[in-house]
N, C-alpha and C. Protein backbone atom coordinates (compact mmCIF):
# COMPACT_ATOMS: atom_id res chain seq x y z
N UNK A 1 69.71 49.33 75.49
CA UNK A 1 68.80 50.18 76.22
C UNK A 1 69.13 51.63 75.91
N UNK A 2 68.40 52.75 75.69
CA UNK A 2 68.37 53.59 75.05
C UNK A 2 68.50 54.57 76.47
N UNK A 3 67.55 54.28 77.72
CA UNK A 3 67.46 55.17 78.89
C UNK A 3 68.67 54.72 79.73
N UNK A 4 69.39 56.22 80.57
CA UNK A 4 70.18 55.39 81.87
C UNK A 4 69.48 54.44 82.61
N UNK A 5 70.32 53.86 83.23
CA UNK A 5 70.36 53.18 84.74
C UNK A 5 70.56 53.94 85.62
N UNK A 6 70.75 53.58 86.75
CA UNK A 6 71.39 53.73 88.07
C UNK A 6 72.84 53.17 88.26
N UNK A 7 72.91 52.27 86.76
CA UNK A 7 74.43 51.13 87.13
C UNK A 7 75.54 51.99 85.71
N UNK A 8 74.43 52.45 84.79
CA UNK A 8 75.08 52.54 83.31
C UNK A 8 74.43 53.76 82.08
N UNK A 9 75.17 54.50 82.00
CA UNK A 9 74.41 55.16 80.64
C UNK A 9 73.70 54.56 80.12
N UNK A 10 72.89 55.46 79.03
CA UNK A 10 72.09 54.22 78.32
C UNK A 10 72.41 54.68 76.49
N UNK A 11 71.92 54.40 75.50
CA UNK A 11 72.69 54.24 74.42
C UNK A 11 72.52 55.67 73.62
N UNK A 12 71.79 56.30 74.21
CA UNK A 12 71.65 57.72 73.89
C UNK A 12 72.41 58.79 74.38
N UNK A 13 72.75 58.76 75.79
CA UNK A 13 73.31 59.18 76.47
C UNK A 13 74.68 59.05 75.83
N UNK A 14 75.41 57.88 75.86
CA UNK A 14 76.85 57.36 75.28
C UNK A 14 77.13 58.49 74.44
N UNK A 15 76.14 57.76 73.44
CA UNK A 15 75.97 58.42 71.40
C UNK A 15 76.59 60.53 71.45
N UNK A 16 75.33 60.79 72.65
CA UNK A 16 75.65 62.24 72.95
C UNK A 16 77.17 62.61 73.33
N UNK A 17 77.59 61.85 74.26
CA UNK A 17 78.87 62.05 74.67
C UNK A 17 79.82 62.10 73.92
N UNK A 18 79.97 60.94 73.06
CA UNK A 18 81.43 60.66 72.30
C UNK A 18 81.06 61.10 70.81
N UNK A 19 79.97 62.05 70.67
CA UNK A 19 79.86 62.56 69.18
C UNK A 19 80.17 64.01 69.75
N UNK A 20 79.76 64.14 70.98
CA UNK A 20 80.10 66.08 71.56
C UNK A 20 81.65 66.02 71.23
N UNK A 21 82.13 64.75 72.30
CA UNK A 21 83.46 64.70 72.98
C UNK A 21 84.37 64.74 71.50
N UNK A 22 84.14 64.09 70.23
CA UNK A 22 84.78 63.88 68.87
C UNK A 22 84.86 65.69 68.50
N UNK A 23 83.78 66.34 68.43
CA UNK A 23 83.59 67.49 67.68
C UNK A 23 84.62 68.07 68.63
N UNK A 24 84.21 68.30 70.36
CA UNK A 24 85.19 69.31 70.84
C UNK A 24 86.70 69.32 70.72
N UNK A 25 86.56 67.90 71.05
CA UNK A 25 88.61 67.92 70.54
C UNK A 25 88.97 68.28 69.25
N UNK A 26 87.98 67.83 68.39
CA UNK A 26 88.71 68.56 66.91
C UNK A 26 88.63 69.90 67.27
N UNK A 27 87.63 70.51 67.47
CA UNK A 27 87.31 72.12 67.11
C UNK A 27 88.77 72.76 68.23
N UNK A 28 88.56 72.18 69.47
CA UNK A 28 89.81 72.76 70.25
C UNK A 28 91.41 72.55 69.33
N UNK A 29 91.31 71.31 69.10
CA UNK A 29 92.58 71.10 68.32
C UNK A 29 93.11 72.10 66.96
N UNK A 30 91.69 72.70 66.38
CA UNK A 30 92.22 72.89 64.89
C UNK A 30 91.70 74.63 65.15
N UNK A 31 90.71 74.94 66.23
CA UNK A 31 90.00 76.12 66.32
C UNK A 31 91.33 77.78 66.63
N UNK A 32 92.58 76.74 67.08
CA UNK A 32 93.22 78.15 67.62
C UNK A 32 94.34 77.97 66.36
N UNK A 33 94.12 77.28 64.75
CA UNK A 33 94.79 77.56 64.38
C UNK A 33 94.36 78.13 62.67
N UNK A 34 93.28 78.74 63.17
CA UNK A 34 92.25 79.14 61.94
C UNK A 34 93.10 80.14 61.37
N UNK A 35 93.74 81.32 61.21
CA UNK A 35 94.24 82.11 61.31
C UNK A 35 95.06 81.86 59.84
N UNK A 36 95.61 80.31 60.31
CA UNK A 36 97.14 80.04 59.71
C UNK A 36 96.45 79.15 58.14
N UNK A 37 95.25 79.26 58.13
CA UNK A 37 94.60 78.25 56.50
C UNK A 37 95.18 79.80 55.61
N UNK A 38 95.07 79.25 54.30
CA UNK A 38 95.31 80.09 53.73
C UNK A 38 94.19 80.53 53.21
N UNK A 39 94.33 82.19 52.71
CA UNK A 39 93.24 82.87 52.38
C UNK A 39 92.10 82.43 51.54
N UNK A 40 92.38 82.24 50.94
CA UNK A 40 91.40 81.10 49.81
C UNK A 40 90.21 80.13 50.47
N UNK A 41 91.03 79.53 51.85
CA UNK A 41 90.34 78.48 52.40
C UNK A 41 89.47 79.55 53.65
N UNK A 42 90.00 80.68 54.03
CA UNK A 42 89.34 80.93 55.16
C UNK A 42 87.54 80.76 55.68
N UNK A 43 87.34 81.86 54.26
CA UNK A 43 86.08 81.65 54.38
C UNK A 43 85.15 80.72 54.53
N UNK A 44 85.48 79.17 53.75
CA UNK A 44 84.78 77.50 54.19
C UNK A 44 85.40 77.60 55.43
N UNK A 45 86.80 77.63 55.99
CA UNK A 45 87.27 76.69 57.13
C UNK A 45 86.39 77.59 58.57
N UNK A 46 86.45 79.29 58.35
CA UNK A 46 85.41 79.47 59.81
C UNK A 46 84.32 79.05 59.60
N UNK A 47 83.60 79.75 58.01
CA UNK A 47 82.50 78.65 58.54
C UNK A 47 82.01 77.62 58.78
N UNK A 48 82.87 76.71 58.56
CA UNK A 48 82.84 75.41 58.97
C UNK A 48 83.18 74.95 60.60
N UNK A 49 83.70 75.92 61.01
CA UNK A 49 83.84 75.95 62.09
C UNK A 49 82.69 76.52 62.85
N UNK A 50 82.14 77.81 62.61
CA UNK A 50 80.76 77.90 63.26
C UNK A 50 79.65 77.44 63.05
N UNK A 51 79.35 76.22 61.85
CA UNK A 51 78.40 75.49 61.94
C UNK A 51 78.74 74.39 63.23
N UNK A 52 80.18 73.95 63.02
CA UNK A 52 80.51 73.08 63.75
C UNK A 52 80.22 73.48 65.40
N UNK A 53 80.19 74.50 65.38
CA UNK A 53 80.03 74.99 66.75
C UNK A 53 78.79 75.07 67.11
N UNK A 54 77.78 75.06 66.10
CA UNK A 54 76.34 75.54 66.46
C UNK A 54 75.38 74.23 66.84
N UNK A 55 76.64 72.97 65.96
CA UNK A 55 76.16 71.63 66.36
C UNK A 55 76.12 71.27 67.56
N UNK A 56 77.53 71.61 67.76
CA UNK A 56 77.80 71.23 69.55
C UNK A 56 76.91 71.80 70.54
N UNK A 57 76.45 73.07 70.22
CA UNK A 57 75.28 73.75 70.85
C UNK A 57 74.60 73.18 70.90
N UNK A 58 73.75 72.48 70.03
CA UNK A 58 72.33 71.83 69.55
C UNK A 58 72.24 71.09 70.25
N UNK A 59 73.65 70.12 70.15
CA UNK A 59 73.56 68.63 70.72
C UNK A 59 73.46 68.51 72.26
N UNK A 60 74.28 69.98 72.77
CA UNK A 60 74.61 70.35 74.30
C UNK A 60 73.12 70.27 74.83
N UNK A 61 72.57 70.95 73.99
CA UNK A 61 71.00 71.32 74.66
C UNK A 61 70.17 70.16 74.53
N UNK A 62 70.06 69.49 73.71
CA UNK A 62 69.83 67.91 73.62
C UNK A 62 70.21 67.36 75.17
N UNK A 63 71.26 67.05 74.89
CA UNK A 63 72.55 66.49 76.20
C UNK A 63 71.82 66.66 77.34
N UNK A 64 71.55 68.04 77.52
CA UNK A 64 71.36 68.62 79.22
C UNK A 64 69.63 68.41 79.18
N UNK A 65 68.91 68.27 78.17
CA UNK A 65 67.37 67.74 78.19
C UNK A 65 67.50 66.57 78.64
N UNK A 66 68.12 66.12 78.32
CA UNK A 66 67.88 64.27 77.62
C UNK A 66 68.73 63.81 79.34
N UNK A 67 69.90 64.47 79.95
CA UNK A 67 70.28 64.15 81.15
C UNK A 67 69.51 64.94 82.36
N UNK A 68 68.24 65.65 82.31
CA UNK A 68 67.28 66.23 83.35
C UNK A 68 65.76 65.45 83.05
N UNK A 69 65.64 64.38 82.51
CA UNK A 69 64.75 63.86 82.43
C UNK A 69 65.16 61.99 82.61
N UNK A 70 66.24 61.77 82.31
CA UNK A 70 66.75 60.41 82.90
C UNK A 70 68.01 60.87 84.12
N UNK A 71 67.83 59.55 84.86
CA UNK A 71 68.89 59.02 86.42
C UNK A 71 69.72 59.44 85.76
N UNK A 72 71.06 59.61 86.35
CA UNK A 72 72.16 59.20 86.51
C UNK A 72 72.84 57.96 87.35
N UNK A 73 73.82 57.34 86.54
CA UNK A 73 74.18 56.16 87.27
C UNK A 73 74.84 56.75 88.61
N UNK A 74 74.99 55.92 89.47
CA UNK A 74 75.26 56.26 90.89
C UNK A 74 76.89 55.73 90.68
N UNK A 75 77.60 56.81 91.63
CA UNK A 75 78.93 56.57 91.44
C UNK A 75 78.91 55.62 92.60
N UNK A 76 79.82 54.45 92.57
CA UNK A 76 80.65 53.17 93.38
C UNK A 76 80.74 53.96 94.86
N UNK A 77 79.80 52.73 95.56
CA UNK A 77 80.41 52.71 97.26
C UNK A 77 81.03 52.97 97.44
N UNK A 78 81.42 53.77 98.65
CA UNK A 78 82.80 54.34 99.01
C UNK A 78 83.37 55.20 98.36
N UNK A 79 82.47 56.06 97.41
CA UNK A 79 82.79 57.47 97.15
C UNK A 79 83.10 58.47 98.29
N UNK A 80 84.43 59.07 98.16
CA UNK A 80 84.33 59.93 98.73
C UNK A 80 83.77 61.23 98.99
N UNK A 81 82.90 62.15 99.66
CA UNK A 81 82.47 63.28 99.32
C UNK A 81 83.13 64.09 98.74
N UNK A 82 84.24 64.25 98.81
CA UNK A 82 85.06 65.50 97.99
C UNK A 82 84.82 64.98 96.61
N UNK A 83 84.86 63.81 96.13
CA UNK A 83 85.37 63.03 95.15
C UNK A 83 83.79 63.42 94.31
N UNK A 84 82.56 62.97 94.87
CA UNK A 84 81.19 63.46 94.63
C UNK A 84 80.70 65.04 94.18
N UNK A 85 81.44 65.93 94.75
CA UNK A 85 81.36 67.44 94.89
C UNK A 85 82.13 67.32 93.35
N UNK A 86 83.58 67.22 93.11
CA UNK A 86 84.25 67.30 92.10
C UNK A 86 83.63 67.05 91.52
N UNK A 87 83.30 65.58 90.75
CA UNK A 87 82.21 64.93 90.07
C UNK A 87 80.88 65.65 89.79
N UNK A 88 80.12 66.46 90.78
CA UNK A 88 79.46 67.18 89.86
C UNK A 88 79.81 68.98 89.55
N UNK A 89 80.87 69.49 90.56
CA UNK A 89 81.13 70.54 89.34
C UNK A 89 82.04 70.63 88.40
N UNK A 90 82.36 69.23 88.50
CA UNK A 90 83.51 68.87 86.99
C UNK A 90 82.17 69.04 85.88
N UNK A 91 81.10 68.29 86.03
CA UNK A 91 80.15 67.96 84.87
C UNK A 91 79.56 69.23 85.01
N UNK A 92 78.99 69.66 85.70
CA UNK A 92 78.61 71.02 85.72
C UNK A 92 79.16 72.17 84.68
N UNK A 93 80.29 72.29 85.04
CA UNK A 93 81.43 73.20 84.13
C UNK A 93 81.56 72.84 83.10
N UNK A 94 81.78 71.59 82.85
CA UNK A 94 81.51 70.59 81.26
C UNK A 94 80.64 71.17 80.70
N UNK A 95 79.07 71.18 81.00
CA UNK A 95 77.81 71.35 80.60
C UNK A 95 77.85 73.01 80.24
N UNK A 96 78.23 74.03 81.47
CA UNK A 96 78.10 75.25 80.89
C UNK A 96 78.96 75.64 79.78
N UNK A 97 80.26 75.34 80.00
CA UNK A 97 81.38 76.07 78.67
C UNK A 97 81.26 75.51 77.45
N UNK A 98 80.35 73.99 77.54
CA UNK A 98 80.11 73.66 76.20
C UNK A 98 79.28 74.01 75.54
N UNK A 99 77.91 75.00 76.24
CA UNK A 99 77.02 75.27 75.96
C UNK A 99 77.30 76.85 75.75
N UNK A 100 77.99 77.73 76.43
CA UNK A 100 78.41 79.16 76.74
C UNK A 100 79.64 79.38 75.25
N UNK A 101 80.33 78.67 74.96
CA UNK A 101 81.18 78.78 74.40
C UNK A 101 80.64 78.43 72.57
N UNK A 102 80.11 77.80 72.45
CA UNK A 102 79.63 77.90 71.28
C UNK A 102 78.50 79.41 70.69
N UNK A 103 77.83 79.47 72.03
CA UNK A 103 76.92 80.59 71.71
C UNK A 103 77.50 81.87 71.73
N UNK A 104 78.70 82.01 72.42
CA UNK A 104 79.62 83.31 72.38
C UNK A 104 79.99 83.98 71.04
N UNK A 105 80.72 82.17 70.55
CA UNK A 105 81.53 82.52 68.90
C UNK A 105 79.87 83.06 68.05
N UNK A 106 78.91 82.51 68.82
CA UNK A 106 77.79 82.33 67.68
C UNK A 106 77.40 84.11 67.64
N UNK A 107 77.74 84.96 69.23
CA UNK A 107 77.27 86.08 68.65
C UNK A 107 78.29 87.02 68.56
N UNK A 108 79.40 86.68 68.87
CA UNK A 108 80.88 87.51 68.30
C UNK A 108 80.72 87.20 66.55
N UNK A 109 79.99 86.30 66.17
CA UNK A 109 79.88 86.14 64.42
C UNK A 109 78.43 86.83 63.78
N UNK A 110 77.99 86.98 64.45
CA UNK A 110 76.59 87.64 64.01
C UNK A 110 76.98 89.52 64.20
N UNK A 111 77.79 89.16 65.50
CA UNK A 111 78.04 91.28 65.73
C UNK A 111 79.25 91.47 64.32
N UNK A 112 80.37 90.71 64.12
CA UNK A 112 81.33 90.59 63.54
C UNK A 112 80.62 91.10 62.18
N UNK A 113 79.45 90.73 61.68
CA UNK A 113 78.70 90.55 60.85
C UNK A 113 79.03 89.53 59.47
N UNK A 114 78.92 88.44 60.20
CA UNK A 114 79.25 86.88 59.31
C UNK A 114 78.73 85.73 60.31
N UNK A 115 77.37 85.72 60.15
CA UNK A 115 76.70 85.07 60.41
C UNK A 115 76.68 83.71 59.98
N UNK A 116 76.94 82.77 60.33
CA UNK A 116 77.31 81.41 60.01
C UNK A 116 76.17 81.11 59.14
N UNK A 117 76.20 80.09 57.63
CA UNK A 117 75.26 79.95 56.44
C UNK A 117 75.72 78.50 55.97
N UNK A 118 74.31 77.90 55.55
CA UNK A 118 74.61 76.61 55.22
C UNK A 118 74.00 76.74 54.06
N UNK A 119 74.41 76.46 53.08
CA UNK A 119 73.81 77.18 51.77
C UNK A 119 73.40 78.25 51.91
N UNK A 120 72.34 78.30 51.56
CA UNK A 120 71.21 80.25 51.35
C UNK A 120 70.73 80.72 52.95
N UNK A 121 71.06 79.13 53.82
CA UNK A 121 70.40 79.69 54.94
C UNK A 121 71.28 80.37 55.80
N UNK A 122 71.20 81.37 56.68
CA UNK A 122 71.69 82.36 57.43
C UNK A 122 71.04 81.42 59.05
N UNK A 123 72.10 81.69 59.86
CA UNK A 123 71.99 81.42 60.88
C UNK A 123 72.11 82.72 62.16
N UNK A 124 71.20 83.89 61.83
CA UNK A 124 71.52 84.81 62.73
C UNK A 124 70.45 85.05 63.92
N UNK A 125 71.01 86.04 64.50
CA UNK A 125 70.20 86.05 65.83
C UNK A 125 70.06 87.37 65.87
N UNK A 126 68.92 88.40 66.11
CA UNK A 126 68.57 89.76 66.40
C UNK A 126 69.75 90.54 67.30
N UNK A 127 70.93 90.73 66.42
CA UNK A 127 71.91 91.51 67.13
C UNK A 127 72.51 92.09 65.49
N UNK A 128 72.61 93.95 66.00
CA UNK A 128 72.93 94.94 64.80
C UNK A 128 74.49 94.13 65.02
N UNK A 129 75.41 94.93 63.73
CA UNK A 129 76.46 94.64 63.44
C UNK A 129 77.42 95.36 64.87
N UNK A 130 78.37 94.90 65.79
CA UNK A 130 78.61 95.59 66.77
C UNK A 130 80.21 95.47 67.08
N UNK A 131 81.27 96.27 66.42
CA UNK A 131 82.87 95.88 66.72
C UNK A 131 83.11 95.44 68.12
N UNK A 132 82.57 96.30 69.26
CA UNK A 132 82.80 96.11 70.72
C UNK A 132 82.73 95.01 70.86
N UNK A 133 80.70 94.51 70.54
CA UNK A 133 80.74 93.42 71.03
C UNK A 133 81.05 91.85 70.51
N UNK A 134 81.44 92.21 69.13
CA UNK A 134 82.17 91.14 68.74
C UNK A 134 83.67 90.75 69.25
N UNK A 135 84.43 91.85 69.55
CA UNK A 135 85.38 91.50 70.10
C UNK A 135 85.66 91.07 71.28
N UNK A 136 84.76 91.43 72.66
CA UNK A 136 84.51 90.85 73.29
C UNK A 136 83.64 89.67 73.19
N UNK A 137 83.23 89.09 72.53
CA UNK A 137 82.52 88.23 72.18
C UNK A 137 83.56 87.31 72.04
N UNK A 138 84.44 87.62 70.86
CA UNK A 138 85.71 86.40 70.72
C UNK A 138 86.68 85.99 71.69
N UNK A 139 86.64 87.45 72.51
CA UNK A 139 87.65 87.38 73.58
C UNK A 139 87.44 86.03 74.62
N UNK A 140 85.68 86.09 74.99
CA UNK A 140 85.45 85.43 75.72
C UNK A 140 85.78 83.99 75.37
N UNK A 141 85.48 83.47 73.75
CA UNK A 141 85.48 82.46 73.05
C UNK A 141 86.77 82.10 73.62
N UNK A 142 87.62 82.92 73.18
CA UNK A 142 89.03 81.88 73.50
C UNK A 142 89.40 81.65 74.43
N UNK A 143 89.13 82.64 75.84
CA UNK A 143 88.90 82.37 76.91
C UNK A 143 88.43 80.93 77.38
N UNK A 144 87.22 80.60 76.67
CA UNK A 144 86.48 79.71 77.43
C UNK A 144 86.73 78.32 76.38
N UNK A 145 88.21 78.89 75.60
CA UNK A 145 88.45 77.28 75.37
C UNK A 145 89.64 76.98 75.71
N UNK A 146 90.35 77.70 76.23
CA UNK A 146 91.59 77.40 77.05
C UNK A 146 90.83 76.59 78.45
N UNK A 147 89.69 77.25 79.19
CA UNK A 147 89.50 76.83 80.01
C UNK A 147 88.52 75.05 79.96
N UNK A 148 88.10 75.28 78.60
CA UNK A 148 87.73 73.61 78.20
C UNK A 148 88.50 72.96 77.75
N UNK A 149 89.49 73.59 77.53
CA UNK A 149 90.96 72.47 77.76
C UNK A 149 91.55 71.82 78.98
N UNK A 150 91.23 72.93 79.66
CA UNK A 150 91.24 72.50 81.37
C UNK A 150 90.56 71.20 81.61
N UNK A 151 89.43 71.85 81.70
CA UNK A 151 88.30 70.71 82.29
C UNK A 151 88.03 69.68 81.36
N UNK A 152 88.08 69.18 79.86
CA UNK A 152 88.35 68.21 79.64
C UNK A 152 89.57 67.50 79.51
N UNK A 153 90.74 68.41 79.57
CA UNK A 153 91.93 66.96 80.42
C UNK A 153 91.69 66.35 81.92
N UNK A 154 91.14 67.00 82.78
CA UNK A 154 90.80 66.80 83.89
C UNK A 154 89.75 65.66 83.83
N UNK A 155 89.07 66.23 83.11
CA UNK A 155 87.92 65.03 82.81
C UNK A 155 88.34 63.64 82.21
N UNK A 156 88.81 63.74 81.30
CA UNK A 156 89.88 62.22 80.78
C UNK A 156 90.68 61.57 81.91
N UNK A 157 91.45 62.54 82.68
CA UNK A 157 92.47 62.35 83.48
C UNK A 157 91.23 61.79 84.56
N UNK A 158 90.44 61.99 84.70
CA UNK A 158 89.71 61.34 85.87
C UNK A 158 88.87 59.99 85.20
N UNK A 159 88.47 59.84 84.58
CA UNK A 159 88.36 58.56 84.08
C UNK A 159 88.94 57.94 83.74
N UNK A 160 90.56 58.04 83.36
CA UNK A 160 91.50 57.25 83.48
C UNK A 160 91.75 56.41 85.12
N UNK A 161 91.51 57.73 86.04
CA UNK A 161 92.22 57.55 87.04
C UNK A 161 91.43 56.86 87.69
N UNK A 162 89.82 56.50 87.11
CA UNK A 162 88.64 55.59 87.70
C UNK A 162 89.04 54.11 86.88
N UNK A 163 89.75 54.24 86.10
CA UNK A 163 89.47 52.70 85.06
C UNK A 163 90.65 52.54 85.76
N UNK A 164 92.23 52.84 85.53
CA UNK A 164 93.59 52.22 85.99
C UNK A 164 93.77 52.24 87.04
N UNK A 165 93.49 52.98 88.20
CA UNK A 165 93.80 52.93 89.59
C UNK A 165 93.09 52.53 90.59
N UNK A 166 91.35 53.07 90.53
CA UNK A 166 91.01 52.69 91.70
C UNK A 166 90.28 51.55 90.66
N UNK A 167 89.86 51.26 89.43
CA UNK A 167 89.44 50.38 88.97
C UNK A 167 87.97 50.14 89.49
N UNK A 168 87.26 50.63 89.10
CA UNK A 168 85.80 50.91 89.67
C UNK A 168 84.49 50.93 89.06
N UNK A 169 84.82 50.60 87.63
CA UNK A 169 83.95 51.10 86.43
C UNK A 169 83.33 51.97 85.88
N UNK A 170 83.80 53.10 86.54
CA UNK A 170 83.20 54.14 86.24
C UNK A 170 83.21 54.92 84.65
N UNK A 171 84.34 54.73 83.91
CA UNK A 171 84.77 54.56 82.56
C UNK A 171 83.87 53.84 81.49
N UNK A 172 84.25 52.60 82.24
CA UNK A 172 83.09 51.13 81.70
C UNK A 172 81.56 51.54 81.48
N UNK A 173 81.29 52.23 82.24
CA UNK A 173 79.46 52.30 82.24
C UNK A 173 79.60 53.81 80.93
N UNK A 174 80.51 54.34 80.28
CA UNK A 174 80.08 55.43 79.28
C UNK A 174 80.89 54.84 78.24
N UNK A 175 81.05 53.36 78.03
CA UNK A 175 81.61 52.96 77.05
C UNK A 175 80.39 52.92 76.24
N UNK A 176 80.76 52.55 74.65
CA UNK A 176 79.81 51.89 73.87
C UNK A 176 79.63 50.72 73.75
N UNK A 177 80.89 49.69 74.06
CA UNK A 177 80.40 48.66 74.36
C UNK A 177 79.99 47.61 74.84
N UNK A 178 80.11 48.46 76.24
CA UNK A 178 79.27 48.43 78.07
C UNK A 178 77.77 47.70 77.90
N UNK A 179 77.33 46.76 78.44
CA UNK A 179 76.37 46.26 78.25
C UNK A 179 76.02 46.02 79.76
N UNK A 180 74.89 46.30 80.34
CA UNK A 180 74.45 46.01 82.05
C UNK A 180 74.04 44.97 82.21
């Protein structure tokens, strides 16, 4: 099934998740150590990195369409309210910094003036070349991936803590190979 449930993601939904969730851990993993490629490589490895980033954008905006037009599964009886509140400004915060944080690097690279290019094509956005605001631009970037380091260990750490402890399925229903 391609649409959520009320009980279970549905196969689109999943697909979105664990192709975002693959890109962000690499890009977090390898993004704060761009610096250290050697010169030769720099130029492919950022931009490979801000295409990579512009994907996650794409897909984010996908993501947040595609989850305001289908349910969400309903979290297990006997949710607690605090537990409900967390749950949605855990996803909440998920949704903005994944979406905020790609578009940051996207215009700290356009002011920077290195506009991310996939062959001949240019990926820019109507902003002059700007030192200020590129640097604040990056500033924010790294900012807001320390803090999506946050919220996706938290986020793992809570679906762990739904599959091993209270055992509830909540894990189970964003598997791939979860079937309702």
């Amino acid at each position: 099934m391609i649409k959520n449930t009320l009980s279970t993601y549905g196969s689109f939904s999943k697909f979105l998740h664990w192709v975002i969730a693959i890109l962000v851990i690499v890009m977090l993993s390898f993004g704060f150590f761009l610096d250290d490629v050697p010169k030769e490589y720099q130029e492919f490895t950022y931009n490979l990195h801000k295409l990579t980033g512009l994907t996650i954008l794409a897909l984010m905006l996908i993501r947040l369409l595609w989850a305001l037009m289908n349910v969400k599964p309903l979290l297990p009886a006997g949710t607690k309210a605090w537990e409900r509140i967390a749950e949605h400004l855990g996803h909440f915060a998920l949704y903005l910094f994944l979406i905020c944080m790609p578009l940051v690097g996207w215009i700290g690279s356009i002011a920077a003036g290195y506009a991310p290019k996939l062959g001949s094509i240019e990926f820019n956005l109507p902003i002059e070349k700007n030192k200020v605001l590129s640097e604040t631009a990056f500033d924010l970037h790294n900012t807001f991936a320390i803090i999506l380091i946050v919220l996706v260990s938290i986020h793992i750490l809570a679906a762990l803590f739904h599959h091993f402890i209270k055992r509830d399925g909540v894990l189970r229903r964003m598997l791939p190979s979860n079937r309702e």
